[in-house]
Protein backbone atom coordinates (compact mmCIF):
# COMPACT_ATOMS: atom_id res chain seq x y z
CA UNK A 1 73.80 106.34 99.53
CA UNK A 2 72.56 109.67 98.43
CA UNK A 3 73.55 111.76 101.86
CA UNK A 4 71.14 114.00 104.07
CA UNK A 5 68.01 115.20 102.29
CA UNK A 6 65.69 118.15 103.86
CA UNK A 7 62.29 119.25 102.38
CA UNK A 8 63.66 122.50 102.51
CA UNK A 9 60.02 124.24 102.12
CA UNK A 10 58.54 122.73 105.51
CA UNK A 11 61.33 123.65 107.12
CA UNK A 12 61.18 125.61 110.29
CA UNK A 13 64.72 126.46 110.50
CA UNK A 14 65.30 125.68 114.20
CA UNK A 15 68.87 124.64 113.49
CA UNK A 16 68.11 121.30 115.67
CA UNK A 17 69.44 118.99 113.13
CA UNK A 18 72.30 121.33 112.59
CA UNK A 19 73.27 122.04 116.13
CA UNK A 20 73.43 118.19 116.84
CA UNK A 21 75.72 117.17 113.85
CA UNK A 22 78.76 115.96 114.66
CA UNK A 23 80.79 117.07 111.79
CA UNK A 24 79.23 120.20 110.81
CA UNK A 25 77.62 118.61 107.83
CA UNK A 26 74.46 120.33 107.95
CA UNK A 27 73.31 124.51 107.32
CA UNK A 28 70.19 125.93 107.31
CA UNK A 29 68.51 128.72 105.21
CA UNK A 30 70.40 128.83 102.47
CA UNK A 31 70.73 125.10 102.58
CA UNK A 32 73.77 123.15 102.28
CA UNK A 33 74.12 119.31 103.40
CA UNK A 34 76.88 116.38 102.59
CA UNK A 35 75.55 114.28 99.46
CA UNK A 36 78.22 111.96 100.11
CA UNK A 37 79.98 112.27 96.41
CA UNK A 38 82.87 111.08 97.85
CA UNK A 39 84.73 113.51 96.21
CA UNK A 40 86.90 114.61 99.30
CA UNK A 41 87.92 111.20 99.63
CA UNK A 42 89.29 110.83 95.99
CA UNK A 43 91.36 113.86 96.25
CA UNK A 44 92.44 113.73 99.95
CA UNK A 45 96.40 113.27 99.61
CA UNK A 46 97.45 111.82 103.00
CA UNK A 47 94.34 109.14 103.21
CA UNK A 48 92.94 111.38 105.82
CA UNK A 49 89.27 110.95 104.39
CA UNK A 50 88.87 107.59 102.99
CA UNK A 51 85.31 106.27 101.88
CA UNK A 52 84.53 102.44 103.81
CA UNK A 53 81.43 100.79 103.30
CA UNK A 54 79.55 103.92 101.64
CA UNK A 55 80.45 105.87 104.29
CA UNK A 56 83.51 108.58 104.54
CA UNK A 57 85.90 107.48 107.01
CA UNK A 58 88.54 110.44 108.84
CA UNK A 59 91.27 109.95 110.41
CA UNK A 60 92.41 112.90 111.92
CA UNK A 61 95.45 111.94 112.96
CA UNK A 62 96.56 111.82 108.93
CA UNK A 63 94.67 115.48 108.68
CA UNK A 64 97.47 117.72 106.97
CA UNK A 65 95.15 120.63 106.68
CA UNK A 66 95.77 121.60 102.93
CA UNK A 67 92.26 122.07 102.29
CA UNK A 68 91.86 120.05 98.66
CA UNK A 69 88.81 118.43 100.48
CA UNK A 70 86.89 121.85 100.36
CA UNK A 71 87.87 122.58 96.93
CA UNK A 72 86.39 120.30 95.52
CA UNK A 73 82.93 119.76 97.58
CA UNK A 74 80.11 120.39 95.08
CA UNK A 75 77.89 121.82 98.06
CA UNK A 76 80.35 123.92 99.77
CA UNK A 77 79.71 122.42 102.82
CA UNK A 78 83.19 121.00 103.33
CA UNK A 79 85.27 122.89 105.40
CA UNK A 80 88.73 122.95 106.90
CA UNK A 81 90.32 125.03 109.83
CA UNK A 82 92.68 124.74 112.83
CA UNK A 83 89.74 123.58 115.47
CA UNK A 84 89.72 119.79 116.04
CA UNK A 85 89.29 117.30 113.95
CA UNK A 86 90.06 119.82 111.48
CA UNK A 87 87.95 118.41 108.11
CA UNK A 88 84.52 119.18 108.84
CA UNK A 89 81.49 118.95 106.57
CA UNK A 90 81.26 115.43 105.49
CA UNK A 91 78.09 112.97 106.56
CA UNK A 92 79.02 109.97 108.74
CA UNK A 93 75.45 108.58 109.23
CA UNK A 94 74.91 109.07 112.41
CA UNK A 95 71.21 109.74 111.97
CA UNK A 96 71.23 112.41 114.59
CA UNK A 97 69.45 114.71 112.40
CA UNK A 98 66.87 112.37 111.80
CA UNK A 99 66.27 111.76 114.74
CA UNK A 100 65.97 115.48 116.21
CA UNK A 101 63.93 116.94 113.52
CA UNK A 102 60.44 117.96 114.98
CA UNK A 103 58.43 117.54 112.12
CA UNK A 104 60.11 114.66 110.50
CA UNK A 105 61.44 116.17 107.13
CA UNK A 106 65.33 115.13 107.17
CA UNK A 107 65.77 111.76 104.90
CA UNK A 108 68.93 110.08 104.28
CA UNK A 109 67.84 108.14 101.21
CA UNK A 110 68.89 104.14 101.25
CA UNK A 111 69.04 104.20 105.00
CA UNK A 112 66.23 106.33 106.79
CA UNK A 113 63.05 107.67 104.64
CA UNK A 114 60.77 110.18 105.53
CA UNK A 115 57.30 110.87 103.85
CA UNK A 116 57.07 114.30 102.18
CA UNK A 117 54.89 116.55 104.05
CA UNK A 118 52.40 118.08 102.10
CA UNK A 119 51.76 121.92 102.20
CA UNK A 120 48.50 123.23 101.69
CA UNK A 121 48.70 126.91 100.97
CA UNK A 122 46.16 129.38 101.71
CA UNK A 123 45.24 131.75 98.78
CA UNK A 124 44.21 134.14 101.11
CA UNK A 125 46.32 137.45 101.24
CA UNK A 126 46.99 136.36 104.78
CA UNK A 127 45.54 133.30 107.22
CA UNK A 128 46.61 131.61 110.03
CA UNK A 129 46.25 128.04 109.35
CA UNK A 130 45.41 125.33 112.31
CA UNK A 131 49.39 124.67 112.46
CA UNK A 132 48.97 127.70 114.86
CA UNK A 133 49.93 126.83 118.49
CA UNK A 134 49.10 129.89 120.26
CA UNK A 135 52.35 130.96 121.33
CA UNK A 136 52.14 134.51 120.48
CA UNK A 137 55.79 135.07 119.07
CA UNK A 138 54.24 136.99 116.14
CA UNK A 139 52.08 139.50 118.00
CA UNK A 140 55.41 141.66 119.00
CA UNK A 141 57.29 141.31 115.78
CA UNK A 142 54.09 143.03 113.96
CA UNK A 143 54.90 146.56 113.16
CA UNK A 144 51.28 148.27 113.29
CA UNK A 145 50.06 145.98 116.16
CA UNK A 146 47.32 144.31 113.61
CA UNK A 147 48.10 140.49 115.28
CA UNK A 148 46.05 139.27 118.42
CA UNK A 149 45.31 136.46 120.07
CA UNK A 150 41.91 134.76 120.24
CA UNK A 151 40.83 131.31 121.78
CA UNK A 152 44.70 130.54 121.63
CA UNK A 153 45.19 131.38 118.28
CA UNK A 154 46.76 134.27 116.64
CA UNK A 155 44.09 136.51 114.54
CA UNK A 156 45.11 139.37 112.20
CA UNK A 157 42.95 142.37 111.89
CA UNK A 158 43.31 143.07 107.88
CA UNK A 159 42.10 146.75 108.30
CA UNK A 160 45.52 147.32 109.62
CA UNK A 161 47.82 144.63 108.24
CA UNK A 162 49.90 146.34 105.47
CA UNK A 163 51.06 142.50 104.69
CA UNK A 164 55.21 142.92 105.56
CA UNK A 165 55.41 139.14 106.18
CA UNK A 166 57.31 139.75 109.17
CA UNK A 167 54.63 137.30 111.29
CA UNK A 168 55.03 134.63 108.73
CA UNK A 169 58.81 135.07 108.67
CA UNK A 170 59.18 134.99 112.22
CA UNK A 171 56.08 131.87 112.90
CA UNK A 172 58.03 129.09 114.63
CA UNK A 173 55.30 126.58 113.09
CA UNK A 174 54.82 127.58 109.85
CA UNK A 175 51.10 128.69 110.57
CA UNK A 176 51.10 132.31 108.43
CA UNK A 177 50.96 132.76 105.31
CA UNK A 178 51.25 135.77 103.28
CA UNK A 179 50.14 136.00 99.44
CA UNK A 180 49.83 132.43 99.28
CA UNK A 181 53.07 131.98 99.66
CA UNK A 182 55.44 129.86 101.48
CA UNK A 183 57.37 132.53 103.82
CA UNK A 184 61.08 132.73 103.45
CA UNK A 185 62.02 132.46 107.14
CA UNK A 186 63.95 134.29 109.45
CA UNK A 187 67.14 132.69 110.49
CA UNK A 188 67.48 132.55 114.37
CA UNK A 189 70.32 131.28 116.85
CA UNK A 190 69.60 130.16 120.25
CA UNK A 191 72.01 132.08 122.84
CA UNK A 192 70.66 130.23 125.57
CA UNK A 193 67.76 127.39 126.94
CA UNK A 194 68.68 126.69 130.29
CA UNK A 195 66.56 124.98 133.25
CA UNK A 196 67.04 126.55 136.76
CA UNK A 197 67.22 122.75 138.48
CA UNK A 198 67.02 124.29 141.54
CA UNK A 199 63.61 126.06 140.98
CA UNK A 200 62.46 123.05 138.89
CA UNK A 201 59.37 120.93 140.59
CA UNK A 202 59.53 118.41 138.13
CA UNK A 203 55.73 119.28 136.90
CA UNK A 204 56.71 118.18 133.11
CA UNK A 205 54.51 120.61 131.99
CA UNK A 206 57.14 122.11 129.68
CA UNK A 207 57.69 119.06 128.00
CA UNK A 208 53.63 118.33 127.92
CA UNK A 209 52.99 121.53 125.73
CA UNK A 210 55.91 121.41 123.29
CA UNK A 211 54.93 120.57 119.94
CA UNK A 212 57.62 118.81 119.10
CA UNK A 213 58.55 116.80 121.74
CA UNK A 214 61.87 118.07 121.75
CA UNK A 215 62.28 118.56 126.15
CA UNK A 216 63.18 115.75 127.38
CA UNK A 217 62.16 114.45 130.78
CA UNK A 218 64.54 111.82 132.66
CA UNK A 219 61.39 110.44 134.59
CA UNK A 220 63.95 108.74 137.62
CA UNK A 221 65.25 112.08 138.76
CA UNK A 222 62.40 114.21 137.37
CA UNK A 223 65.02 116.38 135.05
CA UNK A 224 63.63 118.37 132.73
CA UNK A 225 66.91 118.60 129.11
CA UNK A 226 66.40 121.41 127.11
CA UNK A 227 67.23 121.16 123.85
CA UNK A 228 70.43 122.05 121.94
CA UNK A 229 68.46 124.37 119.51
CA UNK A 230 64.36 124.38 118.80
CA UNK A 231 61.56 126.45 117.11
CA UNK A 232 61.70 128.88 119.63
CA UNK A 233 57.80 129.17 120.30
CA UNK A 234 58.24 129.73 124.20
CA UNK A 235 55.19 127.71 124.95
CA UNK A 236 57.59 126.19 127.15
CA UNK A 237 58.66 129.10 128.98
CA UNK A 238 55.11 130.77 129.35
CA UNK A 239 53.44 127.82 130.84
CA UNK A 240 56.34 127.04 133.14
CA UNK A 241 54.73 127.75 136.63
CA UNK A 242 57.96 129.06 138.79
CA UNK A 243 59.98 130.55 135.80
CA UNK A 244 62.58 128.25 135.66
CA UNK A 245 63.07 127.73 131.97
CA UNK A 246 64.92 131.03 130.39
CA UNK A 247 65.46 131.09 126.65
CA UNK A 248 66.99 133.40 125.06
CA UNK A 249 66.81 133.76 120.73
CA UNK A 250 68.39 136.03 118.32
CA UNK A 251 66.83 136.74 115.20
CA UNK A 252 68.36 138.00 112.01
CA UNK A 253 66.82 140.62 109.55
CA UNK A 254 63.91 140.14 107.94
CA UNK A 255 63.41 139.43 104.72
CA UNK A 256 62.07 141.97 101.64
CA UNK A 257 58.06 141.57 101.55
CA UNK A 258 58.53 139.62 97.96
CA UNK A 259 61.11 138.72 95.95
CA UNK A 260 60.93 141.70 93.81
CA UNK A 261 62.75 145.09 94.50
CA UNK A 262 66.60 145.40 95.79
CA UNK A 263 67.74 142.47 97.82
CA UNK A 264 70.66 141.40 99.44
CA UNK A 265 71.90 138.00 97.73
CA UNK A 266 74.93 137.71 99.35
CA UNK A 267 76.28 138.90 102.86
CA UNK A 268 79.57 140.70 102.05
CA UNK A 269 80.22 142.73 104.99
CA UNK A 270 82.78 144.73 103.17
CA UNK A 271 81.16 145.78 100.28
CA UNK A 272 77.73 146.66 101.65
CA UNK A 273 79.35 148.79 103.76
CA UNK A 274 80.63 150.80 101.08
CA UNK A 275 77.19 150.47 99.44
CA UNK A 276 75.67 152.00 102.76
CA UNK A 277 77.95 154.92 102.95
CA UNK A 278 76.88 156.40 99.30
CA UNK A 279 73.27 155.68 100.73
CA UNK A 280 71.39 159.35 100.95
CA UNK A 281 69.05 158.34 103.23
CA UNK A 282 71.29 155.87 105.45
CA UNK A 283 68.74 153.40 104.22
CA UNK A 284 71.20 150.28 104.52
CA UNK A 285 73.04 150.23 108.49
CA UNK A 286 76.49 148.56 108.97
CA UNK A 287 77.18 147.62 112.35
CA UNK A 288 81.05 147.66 112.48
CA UNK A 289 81.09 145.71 115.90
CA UNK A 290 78.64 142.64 114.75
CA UNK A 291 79.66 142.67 110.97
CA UNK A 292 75.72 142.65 110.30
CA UNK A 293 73.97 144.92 107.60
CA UNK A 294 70.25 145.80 107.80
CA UNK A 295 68.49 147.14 105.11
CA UNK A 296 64.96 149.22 104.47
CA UNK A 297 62.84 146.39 103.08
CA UNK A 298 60.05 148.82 101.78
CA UNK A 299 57.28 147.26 104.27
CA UNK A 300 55.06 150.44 104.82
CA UNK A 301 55.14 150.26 108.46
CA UNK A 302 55.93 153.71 108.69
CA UNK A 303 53.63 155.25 106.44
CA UNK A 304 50.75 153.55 108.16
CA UNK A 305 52.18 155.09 111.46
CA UNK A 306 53.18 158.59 110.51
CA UNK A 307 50.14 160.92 111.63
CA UNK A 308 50.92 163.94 109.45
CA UNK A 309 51.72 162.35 106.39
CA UNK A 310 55.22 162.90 105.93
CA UNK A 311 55.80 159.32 104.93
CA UNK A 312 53.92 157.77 101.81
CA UNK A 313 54.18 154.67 99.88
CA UNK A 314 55.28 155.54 96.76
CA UNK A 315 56.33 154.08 93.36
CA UNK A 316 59.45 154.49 90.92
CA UNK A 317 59.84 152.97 87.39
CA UNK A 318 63.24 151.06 86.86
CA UNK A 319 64.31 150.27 83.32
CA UNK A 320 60.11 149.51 82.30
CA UNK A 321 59.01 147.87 85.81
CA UNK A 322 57.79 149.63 88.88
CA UNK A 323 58.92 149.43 92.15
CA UNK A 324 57.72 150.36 95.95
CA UNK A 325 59.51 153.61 97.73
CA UNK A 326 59.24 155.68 100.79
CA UNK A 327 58.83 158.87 100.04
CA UNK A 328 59.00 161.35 102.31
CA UNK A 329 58.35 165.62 102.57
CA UNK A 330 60.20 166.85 105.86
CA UNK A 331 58.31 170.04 105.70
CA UNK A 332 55.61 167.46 107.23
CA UNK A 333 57.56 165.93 109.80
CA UNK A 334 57.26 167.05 113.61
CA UNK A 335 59.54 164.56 114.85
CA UNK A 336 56.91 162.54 116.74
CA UNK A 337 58.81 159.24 116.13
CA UNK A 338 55.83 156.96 115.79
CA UNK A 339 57.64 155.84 112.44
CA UNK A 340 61.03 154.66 114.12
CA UNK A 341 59.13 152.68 117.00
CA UNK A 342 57.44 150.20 114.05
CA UNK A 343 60.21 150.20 111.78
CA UNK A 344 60.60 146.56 111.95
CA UNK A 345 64.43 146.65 110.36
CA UNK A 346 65.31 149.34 112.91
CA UNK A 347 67.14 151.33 110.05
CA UNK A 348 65.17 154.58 111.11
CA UNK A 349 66.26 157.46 113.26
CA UNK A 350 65.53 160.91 113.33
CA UNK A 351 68.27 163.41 112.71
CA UNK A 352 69.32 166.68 113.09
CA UNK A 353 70.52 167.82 110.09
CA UNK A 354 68.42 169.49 107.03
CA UNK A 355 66.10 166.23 106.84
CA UNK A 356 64.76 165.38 110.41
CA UNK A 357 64.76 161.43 109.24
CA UNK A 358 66.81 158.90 107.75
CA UNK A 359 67.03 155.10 107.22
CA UNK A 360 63.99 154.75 104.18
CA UNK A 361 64.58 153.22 101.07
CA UNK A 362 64.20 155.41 98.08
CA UNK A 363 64.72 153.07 95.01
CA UNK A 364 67.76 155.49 94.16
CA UNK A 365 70.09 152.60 93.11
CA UNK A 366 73.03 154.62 94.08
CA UNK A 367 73.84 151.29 96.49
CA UNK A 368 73.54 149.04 93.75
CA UNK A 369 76.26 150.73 91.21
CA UNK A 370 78.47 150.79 93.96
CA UNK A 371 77.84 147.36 94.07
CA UNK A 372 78.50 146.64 90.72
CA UNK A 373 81.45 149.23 90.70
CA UNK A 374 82.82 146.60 93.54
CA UNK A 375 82.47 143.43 90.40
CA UNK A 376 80.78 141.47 93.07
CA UNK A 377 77.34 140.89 93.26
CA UNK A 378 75.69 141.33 96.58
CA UNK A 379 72.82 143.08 95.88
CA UNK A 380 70.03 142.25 92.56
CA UNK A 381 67.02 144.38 91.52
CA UNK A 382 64.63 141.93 90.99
């Protein structure tokens, strides 16, 4: 038995498989499952995790919390803390995650196996593909308003796309693409997906539309069970005909428009913090309260807003390579604001002080020697 095996590039990253797993075996985006090596049970002192029949048994009565079990996982999904049963991280075969999947991409090799789903890319610099389902989620997140809807499908005007990727990165479905590439999605967490039973009329018309059959209807009493965690599309919640469905969904930060350019690579509150305080421009926010850092990803939004032209797209070369900056002449600015309302990373804000805006990235670096000044690597120019 090889343990749980997602084809990581279909993935929508709905967190369904992960928010059903019993032992926490399962994370999303960066990806991290239970091969079952069976390396916990080899080292586990007390005979707490034991393997039985290829599968890893716990008993957490035995549980002495010492932690050797997440030592040694090769995937770092092992884990140990003080919440019952304690040892978490390790596969027990359930299937669950199999069987929630809306698209069908979770294998567990040897006991359930799932086709790989091919992906056919566009070339195009963006397209919507027929995967589309009309639900509109990426018309808001589009910073210059280039993405409506047409005959139930989502149509980008490319006279005003400036290509951010924010659509793609945000699609529930997987129907945008974006330099013919497969978008690095947006991690989300569903706060809440409640039915109002007592405004429910049992029309099933929530469960009709969903794409992947993931509300489920108890057809005796005409109950309509949300799910634990989905795409988020809201089909559901649109066509729902007395507004008894509310969900609620919390998106994290986008992602930089490529690869290329400065990137966060690993979430250390702590030290981007310090790397946001020696920012100039108060391009990188810490949020003290949330732990969360947001960062200037260089989109363009605001140049393509900014009537007077205080805010181009400019360039900078970095040891031989060139790289995308904001630039920005204050002498231009009259404070209108149009730039902060599309800033899709809400970093910008106007200000007071000698330069009337801050929160763009300009390729200084000043954040990344801090970083390095730190020895830990959290942010890359790539």
């Amino acid at each position: 038995m090889e343990g749980i095996k997602i084809q990581e590039d279909a993935c929508l990253v709905c967190n369904a498989c992960a928010a059903v797993c019993p032992t926490d075996a399962i994370e999303i985006a960066p990806f991290k499952t239970c091969t079952l090596c069976m390396q916990c049970t080899q080292v586990c002192p007390t005979g707490a995790l034991s393997e039985l029949d290829d599968k890893i048994n716990y008993n957490p009565t035995k549980c002495k919390k010492c932690g050797a079990c997440a030592e040694v996982c090769p995937t770092k999904i092992k884990k140990v803390d003080d919440t019952f049963p304690y040892s978490k991280g390790h596969c027990v075969l359930c299937k669950k995650c199999v069987e929630v999947c809306p698209i069908e991409i979770i294998s567990i090799p040897g006991l359930v196996e799932k086709p790989k789903k091919e992906i056919n890319i566009p070339k195009d610099p963006i397209a919507v593909t027929d995967a589309c389902v009309g639900c509109e989620v990426c018309v808001p997140v589009c910073p210059v308003d280039a993405i409506t809807m047409e005959d139930g499908k989502a149509v980008v005007d490319k006279n005003k796309c400036i290509y951010c990727s924010l659509c793609a990165q945000t699609c529930p479905w997987n129907a945008i693409f974006v330099a013919g590439k497969i978008p690095k999605k947006r991690k989300k967490e569903i706060l809440k997906f409640e039915v109002d039973t007592e405004k429910c009329i049992g029309c099933i018309k929530c469960a009709e539309i969903c794409p992947g059959n993931m509300i489920k209807v108890d057809n005796e009493n005409l109950v309509i069970e949300t799910p634990v965690a989905c795409p988020a599309c809201n089909l559901c919640v649109n066509i729902c005909p007395v507004d008894a469905l509310t969900l609620d969904v919390k998106y994290e930060s986008a992602h930089p428009i490529t690869d290329e350019g400065l990137v966060i690579i690993e979430k250390d509150y702590d030290i981007l913090e310090k790397c946001a305080k020696v920012c100039p421009t108060d391009a990188i926010v810490a949020d003290k309260k949330s732990k969360t850092i947001k960062m200037c990803i260089v989109c363009g939004a605001c140049t393509v807003a900014c009537p007077t032209g205080a805010l181009k797209m400019g360039s900078i070369n970095h040891n031989g390579k060139d790289y995308n900056r904001i630039e920005f002449s204050p002498h231009l600015c009259d404070k209108c604001g149009k730039c902060v309302e599309v800033c899709p990373m809400d970093t910008l804000k106007l200000s007071k002080g000698k330069i009337p805006l801050k929160g763009y990235c300009v390729m200084c670096l000043l954040c990344l020697s801090c970083a390095e000044a730190e020895k830990k690597k959290v942010l890359e120019l790539r």
